[in-house]
PDB file of N, CA and C in Angstrom:
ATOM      1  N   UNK A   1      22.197 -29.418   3.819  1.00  0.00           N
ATOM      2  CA  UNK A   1      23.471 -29.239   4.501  1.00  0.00           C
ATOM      3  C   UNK A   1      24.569 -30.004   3.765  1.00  0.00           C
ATOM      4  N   UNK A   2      26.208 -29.374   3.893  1.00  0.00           N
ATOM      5  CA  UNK A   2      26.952 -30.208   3.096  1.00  0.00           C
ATOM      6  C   UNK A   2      26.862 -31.630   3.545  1.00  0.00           C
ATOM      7  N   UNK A   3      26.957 -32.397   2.640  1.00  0.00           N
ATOM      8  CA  UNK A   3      27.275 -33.765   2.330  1.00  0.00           C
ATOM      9  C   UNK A   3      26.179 -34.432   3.288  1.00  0.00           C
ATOM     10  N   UNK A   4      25.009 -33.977   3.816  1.00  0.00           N
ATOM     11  CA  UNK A   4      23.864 -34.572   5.015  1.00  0.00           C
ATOM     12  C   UNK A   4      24.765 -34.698   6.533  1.00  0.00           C
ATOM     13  N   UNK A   5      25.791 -33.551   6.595  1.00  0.00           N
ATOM     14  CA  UNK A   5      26.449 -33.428   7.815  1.00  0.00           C
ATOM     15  C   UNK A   5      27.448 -34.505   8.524  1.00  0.00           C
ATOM     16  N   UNK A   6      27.688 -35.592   7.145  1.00  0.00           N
ATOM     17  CA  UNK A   6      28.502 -36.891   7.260  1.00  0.00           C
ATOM     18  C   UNK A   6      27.431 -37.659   8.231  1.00  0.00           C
ATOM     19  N   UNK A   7      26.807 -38.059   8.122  1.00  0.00           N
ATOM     20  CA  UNK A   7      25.650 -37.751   9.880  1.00  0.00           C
ATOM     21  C   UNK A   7      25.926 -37.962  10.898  1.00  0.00           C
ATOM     22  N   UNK A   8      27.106 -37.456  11.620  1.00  0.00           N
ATOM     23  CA  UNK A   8      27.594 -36.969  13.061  1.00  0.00           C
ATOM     24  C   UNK A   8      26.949 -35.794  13.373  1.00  0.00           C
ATOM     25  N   UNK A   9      25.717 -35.323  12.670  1.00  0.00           N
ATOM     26  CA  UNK A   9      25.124 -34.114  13.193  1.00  0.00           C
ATOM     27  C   UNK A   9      23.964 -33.832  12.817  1.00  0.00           C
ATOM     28  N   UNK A  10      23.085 -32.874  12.504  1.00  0.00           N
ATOM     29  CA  UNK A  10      21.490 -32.085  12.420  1.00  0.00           C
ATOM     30  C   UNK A  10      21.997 -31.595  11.561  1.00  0.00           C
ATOM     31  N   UNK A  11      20.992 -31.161  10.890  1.00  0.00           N
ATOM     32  CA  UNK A  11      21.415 -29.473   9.893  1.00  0.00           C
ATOM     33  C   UNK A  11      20.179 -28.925   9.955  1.00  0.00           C
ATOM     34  N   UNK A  12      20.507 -27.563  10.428  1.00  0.00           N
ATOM     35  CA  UNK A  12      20.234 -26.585  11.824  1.00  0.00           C
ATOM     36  C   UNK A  12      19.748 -24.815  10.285  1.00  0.00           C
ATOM     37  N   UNK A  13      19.274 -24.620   9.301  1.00  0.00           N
ATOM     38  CA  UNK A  13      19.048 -23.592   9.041  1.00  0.00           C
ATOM     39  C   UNK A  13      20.099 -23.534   8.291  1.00  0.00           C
ATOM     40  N   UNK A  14      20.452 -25.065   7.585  1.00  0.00           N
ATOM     41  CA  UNK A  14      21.235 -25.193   6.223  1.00  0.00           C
ATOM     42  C   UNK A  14      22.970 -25.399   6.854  1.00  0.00           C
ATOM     43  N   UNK A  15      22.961 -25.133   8.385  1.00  0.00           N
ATOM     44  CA  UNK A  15      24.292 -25.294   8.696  1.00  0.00           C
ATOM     45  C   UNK A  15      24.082 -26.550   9.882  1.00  0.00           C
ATOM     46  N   UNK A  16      25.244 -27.043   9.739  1.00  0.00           N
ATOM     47  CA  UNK A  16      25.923 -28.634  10.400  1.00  0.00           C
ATOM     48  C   UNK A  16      25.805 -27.982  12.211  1.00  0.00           C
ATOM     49  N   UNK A  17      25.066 -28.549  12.969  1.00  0.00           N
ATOM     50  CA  UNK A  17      25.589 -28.765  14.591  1.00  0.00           C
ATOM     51  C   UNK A  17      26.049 -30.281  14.615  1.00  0.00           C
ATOM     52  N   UNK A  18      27.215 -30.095  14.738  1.00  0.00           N
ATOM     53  CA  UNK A  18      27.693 -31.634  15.354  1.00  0.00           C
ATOM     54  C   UNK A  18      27.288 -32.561  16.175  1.00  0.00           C
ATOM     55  N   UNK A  19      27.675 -33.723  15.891  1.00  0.00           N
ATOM     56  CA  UNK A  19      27.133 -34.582  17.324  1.00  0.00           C
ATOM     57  C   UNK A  19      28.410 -34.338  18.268  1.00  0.00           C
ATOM     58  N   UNK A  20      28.553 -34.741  19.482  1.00  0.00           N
ATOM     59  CA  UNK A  20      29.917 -34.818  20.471  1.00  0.00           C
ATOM     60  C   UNK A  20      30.588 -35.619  19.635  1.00  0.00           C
ATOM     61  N   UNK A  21      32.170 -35.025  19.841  1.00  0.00           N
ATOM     62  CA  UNK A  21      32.704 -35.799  18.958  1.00  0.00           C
ATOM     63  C   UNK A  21      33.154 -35.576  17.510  1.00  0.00           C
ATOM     64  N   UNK A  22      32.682 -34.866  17.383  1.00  0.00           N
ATOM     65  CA  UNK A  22      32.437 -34.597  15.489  1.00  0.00           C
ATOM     66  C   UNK A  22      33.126 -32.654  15.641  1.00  0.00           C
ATOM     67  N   UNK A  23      33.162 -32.389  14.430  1.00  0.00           N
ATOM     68  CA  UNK A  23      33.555 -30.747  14.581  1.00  0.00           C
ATOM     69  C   UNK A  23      33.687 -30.918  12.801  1.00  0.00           C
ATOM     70  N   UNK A  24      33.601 -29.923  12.312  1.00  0.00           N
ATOM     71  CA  UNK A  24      33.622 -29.179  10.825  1.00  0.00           C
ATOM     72  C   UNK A  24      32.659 -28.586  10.470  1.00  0.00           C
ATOM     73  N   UNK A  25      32.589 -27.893   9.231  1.00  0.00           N
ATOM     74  CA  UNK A  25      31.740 -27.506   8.692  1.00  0.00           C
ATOM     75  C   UNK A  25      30.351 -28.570   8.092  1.00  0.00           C
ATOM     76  N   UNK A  26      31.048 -29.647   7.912  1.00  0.00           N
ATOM     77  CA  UNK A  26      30.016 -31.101   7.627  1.00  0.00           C
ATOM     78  C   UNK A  26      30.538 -31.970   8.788  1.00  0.00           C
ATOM     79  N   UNK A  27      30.746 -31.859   9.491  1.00  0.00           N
ATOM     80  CA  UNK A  27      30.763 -32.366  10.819  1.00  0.00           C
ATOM     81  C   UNK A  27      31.458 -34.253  10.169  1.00  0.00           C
ATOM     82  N   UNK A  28      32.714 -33.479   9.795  1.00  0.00           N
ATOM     83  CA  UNK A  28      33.602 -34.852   9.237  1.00  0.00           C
ATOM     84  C   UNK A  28      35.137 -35.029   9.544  1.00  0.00           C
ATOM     85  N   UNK A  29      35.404 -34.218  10.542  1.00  0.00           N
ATOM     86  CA  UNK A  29      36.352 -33.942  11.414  1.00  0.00           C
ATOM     87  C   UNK A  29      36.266 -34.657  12.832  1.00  0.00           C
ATOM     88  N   UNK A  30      37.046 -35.553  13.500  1.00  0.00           N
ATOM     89  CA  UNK A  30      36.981 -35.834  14.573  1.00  0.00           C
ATOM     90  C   UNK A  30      37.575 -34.869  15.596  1.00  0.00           C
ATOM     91  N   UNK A  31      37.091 -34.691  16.863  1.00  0.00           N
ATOM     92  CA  UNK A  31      37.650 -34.011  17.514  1.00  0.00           C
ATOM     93  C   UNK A  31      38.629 -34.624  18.737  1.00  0.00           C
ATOM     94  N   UNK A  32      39.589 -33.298  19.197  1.00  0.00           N
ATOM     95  CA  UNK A  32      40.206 -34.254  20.085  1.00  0.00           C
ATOM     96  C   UNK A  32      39.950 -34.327  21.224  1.00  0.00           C
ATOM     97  N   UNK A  33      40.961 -34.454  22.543  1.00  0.00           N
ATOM     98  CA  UNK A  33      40.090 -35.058  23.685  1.00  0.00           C
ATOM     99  C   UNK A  33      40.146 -33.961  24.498  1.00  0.00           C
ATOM    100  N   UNK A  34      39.394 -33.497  25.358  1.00  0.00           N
ATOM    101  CA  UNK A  34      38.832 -32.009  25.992  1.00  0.00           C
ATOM    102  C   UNK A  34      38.762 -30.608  25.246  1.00  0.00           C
ATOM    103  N   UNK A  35      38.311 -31.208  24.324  1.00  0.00           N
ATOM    104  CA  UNK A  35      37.957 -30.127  22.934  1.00  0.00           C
ATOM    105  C   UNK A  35      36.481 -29.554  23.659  1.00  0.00           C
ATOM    106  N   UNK A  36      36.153 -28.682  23.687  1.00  0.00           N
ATOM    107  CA  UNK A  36      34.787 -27.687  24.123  1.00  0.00           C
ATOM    108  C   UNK A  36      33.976 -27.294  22.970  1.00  0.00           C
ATOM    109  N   UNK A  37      33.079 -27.854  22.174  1.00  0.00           N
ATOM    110  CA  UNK A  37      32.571 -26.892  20.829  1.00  0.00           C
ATOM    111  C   UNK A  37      30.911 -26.786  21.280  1.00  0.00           C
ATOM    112  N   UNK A  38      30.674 -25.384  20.953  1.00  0.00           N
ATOM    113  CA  UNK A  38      29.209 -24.954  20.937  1.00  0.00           C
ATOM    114  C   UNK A  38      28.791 -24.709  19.451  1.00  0.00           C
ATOM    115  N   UNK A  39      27.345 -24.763  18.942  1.00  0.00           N
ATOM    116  CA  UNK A  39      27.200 -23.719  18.065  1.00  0.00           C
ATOM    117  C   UNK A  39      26.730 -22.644  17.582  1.00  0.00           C
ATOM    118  N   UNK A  40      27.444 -21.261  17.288  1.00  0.00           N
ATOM    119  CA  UNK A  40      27.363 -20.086  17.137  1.00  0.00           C
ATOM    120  C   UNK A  40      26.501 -19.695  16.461  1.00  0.00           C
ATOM    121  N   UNK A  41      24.897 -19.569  16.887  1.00  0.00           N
ATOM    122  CA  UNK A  41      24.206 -19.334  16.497  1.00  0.00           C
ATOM    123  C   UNK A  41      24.089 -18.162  15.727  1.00  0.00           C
ATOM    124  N   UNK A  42      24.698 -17.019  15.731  1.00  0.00           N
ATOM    125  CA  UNK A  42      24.715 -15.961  14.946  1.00  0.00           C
ATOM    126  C   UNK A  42      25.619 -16.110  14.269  1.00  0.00           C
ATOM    127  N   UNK A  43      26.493 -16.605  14.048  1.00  0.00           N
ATOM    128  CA  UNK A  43      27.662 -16.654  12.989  1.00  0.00           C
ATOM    129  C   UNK A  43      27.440 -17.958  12.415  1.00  0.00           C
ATOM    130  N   UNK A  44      26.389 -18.522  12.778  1.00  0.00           N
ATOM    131  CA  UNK A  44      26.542 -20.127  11.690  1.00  0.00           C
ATOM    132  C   UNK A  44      27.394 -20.672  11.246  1.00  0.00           C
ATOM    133  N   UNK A  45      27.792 -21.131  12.756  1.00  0.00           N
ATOM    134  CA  UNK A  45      28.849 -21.726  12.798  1.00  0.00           C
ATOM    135  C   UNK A  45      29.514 -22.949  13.760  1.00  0.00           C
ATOM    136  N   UNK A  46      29.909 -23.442  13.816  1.00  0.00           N
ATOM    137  CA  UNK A  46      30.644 -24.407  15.055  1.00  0.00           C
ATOM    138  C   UNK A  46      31.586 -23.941  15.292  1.00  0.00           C
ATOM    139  N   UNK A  47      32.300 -23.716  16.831  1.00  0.00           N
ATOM    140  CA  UNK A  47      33.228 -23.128  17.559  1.00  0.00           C
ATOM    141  C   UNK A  47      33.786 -23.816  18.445  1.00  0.00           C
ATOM    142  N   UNK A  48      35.442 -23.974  18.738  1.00  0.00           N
ATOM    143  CA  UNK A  48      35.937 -25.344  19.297  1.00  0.00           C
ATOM    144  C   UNK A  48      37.199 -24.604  19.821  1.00  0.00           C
ATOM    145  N   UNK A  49      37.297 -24.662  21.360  1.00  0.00           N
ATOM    146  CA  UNK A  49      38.110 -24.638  22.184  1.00  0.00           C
ATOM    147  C   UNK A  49      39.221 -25.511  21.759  1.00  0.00           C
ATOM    148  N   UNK A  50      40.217 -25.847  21.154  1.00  0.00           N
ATOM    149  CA  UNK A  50      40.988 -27.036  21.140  1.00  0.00           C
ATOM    150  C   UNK A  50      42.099 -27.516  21.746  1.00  0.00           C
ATOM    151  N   UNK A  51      42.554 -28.321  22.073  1.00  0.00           N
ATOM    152  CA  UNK A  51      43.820 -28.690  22.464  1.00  0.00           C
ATOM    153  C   UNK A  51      44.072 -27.906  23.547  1.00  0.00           C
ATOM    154  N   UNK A  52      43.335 -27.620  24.909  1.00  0.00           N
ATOM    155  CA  UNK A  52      43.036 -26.261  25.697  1.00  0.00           C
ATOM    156  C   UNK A  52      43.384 -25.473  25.210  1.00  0.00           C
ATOM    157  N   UNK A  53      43.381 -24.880  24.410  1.00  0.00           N
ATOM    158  CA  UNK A  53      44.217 -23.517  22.727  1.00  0.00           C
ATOM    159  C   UNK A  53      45.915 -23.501  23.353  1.00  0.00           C
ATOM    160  N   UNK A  54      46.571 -24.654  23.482  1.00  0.00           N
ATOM    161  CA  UNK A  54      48.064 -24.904  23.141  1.00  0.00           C
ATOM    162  C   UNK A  54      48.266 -25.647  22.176  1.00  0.00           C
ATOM    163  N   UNK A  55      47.318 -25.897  21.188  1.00  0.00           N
ATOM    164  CA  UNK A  55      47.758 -26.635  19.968  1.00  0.00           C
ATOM    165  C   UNK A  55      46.410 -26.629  18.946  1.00  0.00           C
ATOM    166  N   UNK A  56      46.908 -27.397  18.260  1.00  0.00           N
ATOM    167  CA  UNK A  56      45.716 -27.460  16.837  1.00  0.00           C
ATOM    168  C   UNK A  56      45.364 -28.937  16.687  1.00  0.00           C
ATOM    169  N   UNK A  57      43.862 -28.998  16.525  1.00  0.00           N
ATOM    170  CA  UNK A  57      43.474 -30.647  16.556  1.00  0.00           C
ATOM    171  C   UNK A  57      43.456 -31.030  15.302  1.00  0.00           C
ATOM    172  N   UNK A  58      44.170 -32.264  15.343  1.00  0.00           N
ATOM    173  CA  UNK A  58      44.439 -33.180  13.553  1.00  0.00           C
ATOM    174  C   UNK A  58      42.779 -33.725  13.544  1.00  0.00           C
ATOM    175  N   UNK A  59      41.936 -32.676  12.743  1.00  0.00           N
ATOM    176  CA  UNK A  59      40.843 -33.667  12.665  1.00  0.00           C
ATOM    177  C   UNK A  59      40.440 -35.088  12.072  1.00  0.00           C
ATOM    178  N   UNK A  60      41.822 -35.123  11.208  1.00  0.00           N
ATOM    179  CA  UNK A  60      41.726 -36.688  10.700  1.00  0.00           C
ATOM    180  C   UNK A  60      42.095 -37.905  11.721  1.00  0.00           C
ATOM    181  N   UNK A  61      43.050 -37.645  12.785  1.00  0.00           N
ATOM    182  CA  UNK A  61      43.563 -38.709  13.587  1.00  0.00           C
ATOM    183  C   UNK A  61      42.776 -38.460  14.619  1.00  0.00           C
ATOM    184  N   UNK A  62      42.474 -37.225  15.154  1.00  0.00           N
ATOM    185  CA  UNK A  62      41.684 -36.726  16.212  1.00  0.00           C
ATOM    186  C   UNK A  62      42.360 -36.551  17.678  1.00  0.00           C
ATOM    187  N   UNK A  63      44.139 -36.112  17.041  1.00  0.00           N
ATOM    188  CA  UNK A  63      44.990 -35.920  18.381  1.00  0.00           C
ATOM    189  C   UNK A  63      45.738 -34.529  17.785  1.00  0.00           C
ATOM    190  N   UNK A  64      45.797 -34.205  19.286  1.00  0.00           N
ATOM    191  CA  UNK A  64      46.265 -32.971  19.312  1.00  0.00           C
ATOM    192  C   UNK A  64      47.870 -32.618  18.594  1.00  0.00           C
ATOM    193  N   UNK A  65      48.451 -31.751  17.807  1.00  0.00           N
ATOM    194  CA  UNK A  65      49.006 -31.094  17.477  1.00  0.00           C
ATOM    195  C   UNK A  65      49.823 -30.138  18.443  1.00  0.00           C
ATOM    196  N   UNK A  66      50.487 -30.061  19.174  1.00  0.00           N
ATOM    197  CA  UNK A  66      50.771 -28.962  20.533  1.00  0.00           C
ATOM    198  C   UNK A  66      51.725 -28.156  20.284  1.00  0.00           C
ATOM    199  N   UNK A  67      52.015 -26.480  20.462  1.00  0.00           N
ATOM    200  CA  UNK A  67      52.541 -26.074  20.380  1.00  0.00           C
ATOM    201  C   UNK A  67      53.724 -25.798  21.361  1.00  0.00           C
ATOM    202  N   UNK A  68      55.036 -25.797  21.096  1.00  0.00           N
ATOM    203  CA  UNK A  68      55.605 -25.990  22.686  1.00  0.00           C
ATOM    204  C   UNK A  68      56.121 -25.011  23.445  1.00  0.00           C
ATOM    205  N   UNK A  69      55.546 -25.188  24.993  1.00  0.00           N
ATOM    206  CA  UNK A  69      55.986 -26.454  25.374  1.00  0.00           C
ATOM    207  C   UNK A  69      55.170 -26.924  25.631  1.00  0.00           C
ATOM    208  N   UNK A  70      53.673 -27.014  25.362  1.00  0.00           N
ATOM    209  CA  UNK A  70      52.682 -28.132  25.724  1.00  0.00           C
ATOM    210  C   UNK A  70      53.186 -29.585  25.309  1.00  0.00           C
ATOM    211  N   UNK A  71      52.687 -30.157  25.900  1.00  0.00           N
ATOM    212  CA  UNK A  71      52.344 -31.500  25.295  1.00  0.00           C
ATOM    213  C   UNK A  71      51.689 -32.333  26.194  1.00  0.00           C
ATOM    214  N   UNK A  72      51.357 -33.505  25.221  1.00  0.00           N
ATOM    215  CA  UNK A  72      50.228 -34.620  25.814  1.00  0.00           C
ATOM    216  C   UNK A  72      49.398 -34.689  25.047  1.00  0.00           C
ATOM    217  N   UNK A  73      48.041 -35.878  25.220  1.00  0.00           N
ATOM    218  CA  UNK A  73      47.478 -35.952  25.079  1.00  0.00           C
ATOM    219  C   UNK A  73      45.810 -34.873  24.446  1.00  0.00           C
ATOM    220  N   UNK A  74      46.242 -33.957  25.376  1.00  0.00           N
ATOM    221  CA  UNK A  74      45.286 -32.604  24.980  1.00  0.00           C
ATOM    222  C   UNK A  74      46.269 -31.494  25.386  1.00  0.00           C
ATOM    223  N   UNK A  75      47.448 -31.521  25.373  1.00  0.00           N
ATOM    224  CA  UNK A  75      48.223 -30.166  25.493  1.00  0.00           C
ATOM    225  C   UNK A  75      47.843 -29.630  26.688  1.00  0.00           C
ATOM    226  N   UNK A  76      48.058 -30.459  27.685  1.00  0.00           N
ATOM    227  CA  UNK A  76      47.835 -30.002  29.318  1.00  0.00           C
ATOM    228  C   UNK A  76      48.992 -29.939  30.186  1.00  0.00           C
ATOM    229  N   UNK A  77      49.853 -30.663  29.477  1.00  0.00           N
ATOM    230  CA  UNK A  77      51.298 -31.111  30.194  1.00  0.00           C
ATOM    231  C   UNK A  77      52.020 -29.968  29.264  1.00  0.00           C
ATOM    232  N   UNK A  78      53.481 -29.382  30.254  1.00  0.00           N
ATOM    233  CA  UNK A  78      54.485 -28.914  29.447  1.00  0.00           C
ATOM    234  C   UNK A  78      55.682 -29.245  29.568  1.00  0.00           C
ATOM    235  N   UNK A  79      56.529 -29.073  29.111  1.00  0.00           N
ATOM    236  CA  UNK A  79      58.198 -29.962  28.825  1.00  0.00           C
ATOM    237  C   UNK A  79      58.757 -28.386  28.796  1.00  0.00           C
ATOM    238  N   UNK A  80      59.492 -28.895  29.792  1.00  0.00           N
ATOM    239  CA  UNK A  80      60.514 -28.467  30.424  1.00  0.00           C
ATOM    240  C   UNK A  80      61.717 -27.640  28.958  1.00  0.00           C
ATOM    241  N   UNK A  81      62.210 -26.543  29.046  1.00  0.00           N
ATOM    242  CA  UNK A  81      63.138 -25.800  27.824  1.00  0.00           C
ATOM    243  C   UNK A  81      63.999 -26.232  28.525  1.00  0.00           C
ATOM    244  N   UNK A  82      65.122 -27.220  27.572  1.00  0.00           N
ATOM    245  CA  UNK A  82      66.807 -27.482  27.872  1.00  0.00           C
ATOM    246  C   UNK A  82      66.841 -28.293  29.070  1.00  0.00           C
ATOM    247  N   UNK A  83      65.620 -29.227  29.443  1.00  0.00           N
ATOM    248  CA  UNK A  83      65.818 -30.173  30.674  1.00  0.00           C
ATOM    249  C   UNK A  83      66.132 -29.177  32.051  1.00  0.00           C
ATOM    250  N   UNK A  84      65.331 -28.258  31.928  1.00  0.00           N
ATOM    251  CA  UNK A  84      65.762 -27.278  33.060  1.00  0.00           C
ATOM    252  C   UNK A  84      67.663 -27.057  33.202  1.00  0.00           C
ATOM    253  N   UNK A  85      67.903 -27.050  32.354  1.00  0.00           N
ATOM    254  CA  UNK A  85      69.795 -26.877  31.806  1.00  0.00           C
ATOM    255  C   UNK A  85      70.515 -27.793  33.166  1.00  0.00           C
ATOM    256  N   UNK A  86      69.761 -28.814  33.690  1.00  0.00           N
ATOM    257  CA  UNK A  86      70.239 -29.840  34.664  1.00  0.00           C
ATOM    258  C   UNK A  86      70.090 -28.856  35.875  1.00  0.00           C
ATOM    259  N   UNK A  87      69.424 -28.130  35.995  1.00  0.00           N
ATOM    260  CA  UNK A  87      69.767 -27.149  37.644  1.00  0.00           C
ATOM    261  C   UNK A  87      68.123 -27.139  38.005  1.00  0.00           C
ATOM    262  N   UNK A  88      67.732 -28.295  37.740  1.00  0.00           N
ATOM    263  CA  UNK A  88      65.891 -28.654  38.603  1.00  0.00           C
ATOM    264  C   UNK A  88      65.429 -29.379  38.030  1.00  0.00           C
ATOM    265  N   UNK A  89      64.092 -29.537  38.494  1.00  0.00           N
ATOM    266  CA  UNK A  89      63.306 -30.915  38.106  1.00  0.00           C
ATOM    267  C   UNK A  89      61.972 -30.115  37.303  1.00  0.00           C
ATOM    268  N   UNK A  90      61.952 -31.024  36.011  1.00  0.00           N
ATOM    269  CA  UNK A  90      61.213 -30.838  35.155  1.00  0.00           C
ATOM    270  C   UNK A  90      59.877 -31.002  36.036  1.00  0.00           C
TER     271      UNK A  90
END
């Protein structure tokens, strides 16, 4: 398996299953926080829900990326367009 799977993981039929926590192809990516990954046994592969899919996880820092208007921590929270233009509460 590449690189012995960084060893955050097994190697599973020449491909990386991660440990929790871990995500890549050599399982050398941190993941972020309520990230979901299984692995895809027919596609040999690891598969990762991320950032609840409102953003993209920085596997080097291991925080979410959010597309907006998510934001937070895992892209669960959203921000308000134009402060609600002052006519309500975010």
């Amino acid at each position: 398996c590449p690189k012995d799977c960084s060893r955050h993981g097994s190697c599973v039929y020449n491909f990386c299953v991660c440990d929790t926590g871990y995500t890549g192809f050599d399982c050398s990516n941190v993941s972020c926080p309520d990230d979901v990954c299984y692995f895809d046994y027919l596609g040999h592969s690891q598969v990762c829900d991320q950032c609840n899919n409102r953003g993209i996880c920085n596997g080097f820092t291991g925080s979410c990326e959010c597309q907006f208007p998510a934001s937070g921590e895992s892209c669960r929270a959203f921000d308000c367009l134009n402060d609600c233009n002052g006519n309500g509460i975010c």
